[in-house]
Each structure stands twice: as C-alpha cells, then as structure tokens.
C-alpha atoms as a PDB file:
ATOM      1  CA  UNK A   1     -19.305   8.454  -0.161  1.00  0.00           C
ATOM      2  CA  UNK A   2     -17.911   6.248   2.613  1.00  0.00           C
ATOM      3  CA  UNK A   3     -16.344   3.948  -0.164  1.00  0.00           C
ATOM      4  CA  UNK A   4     -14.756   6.375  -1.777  1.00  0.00           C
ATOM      5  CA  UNK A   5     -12.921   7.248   1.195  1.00  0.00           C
ATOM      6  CA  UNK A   6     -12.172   3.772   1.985  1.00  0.00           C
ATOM      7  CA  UNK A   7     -10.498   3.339  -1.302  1.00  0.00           C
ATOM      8  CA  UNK A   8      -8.750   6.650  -1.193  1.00  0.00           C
ATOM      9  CA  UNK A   9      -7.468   5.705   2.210  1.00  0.00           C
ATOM     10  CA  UNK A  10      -6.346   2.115   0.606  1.00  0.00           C
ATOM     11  CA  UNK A  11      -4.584   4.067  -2.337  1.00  0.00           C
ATOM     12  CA  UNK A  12      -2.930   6.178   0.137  1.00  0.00           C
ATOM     13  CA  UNK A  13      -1.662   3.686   2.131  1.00  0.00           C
ATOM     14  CA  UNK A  14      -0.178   1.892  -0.608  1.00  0.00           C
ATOM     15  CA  UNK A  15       1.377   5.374  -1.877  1.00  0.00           C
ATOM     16  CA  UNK A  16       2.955   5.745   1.601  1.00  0.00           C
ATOM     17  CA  UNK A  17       4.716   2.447   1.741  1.00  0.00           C
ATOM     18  CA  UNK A  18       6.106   2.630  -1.514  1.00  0.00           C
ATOM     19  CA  UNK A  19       7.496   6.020  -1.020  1.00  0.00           C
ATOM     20  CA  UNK A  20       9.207   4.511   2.484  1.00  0.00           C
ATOM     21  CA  UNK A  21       9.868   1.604   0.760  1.00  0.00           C
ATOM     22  CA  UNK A  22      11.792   3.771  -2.281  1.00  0.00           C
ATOM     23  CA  UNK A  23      13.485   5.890   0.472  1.00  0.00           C
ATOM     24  CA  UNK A  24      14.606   3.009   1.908  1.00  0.00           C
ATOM     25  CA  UNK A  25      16.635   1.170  -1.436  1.00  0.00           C
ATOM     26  CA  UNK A  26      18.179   4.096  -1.840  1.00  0.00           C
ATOM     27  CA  UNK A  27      19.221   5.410   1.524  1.00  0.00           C
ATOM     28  CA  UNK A  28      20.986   2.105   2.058  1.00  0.00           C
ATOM     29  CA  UNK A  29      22.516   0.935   5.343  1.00  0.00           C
ATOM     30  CA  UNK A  30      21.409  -0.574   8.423  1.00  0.00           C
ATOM     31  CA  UNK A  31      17.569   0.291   7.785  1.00  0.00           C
ATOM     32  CA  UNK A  32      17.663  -1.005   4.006  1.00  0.00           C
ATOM     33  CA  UNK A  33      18.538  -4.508   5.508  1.00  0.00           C
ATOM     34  CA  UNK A  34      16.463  -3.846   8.344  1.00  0.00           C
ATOM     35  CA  UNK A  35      13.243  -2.709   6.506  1.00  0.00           C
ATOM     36  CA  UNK A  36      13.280  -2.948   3.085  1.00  0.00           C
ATOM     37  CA  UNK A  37      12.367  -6.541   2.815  1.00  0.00           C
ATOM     38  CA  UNK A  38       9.249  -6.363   5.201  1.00  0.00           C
ATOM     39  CA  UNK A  39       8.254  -3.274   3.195  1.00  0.00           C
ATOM     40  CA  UNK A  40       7.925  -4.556   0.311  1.00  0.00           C
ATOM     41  CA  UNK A  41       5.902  -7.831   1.769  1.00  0.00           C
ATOM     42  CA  UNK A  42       3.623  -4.843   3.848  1.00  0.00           C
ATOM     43  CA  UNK A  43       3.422  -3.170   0.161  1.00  0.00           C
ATOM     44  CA  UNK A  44       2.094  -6.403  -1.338  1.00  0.00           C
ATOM     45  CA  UNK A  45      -0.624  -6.704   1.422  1.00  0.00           C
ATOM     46  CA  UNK A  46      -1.824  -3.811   1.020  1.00  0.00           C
ATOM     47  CA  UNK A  47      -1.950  -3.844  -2.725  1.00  0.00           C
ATOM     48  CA  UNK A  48      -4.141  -6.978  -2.346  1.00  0.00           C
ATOM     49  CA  UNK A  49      -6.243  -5.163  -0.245  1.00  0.00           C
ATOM     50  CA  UNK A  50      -6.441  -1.925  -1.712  1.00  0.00           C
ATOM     51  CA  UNK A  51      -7.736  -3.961  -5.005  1.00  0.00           C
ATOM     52  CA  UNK A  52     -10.135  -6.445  -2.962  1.00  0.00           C
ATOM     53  CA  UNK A  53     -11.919  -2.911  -1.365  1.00  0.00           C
ATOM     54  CA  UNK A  54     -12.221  -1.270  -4.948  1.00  0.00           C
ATOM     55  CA  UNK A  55     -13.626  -4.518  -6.492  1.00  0.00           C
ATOM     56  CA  UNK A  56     -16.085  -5.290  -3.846  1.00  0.00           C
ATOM     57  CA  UNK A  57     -17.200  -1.212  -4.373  1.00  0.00           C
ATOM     58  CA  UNK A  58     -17.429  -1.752  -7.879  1.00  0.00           C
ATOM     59  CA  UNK A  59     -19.470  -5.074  -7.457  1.00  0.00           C
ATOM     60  CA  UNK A  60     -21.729  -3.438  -4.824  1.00  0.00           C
ATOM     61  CA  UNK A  61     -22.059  -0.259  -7.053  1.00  0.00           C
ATOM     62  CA  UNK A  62     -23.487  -1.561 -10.086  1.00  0.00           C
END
C-alpha cells in the first residue's frame, strides 16, 4: 500500500511540473525566461525518479 502511494505521489509530482511548466511557455514574459528552463530540468528529475520508484516496486513486487 505504501508503494502505491509513493508512486502516485511521484506521478503527481511530475503532473504538477508539467502543468507549471505548460503554463509557463505559454504565459510568456519575465517568468518564461525566468522559469521555464529550470522547469523543464526539475521535470526531467523527477521523471527519472518517478520511473526508478515504480521499477524498484515492480522488482520488489514480484
């Protein structure tokens, strides 16, 4: 149970930055050239993450 919620609270975080990340290209501005750049490097991080936690619950699952 407490791996599912780890990986739903991965998935999320992903979702989150992506949707700031999104908000950001197309609000433009000051904050795109502020932001967007380190979003999309947070984004990554977490991806790698988000994948590492669901592989390793996977592997320790079956």
């Amino acid at each position: 149970m407490s791996e599912n919620l780890l990986v739903g609270i991965a998935v999320v975080a992903v979702f989150v930055v992506l949707c700031i990340g999104l908000y950001s290209l197309f609000r433009g501005g000051d904050f795109a050239r502020s932001y967007s750049n380190k979003l999309m490097r947070l984004r990554i991080v977490l991806q790698f993450v988000a994948i590492v936690i669901i592989m390793l619950v996977i592997y320790f699952r079956g």
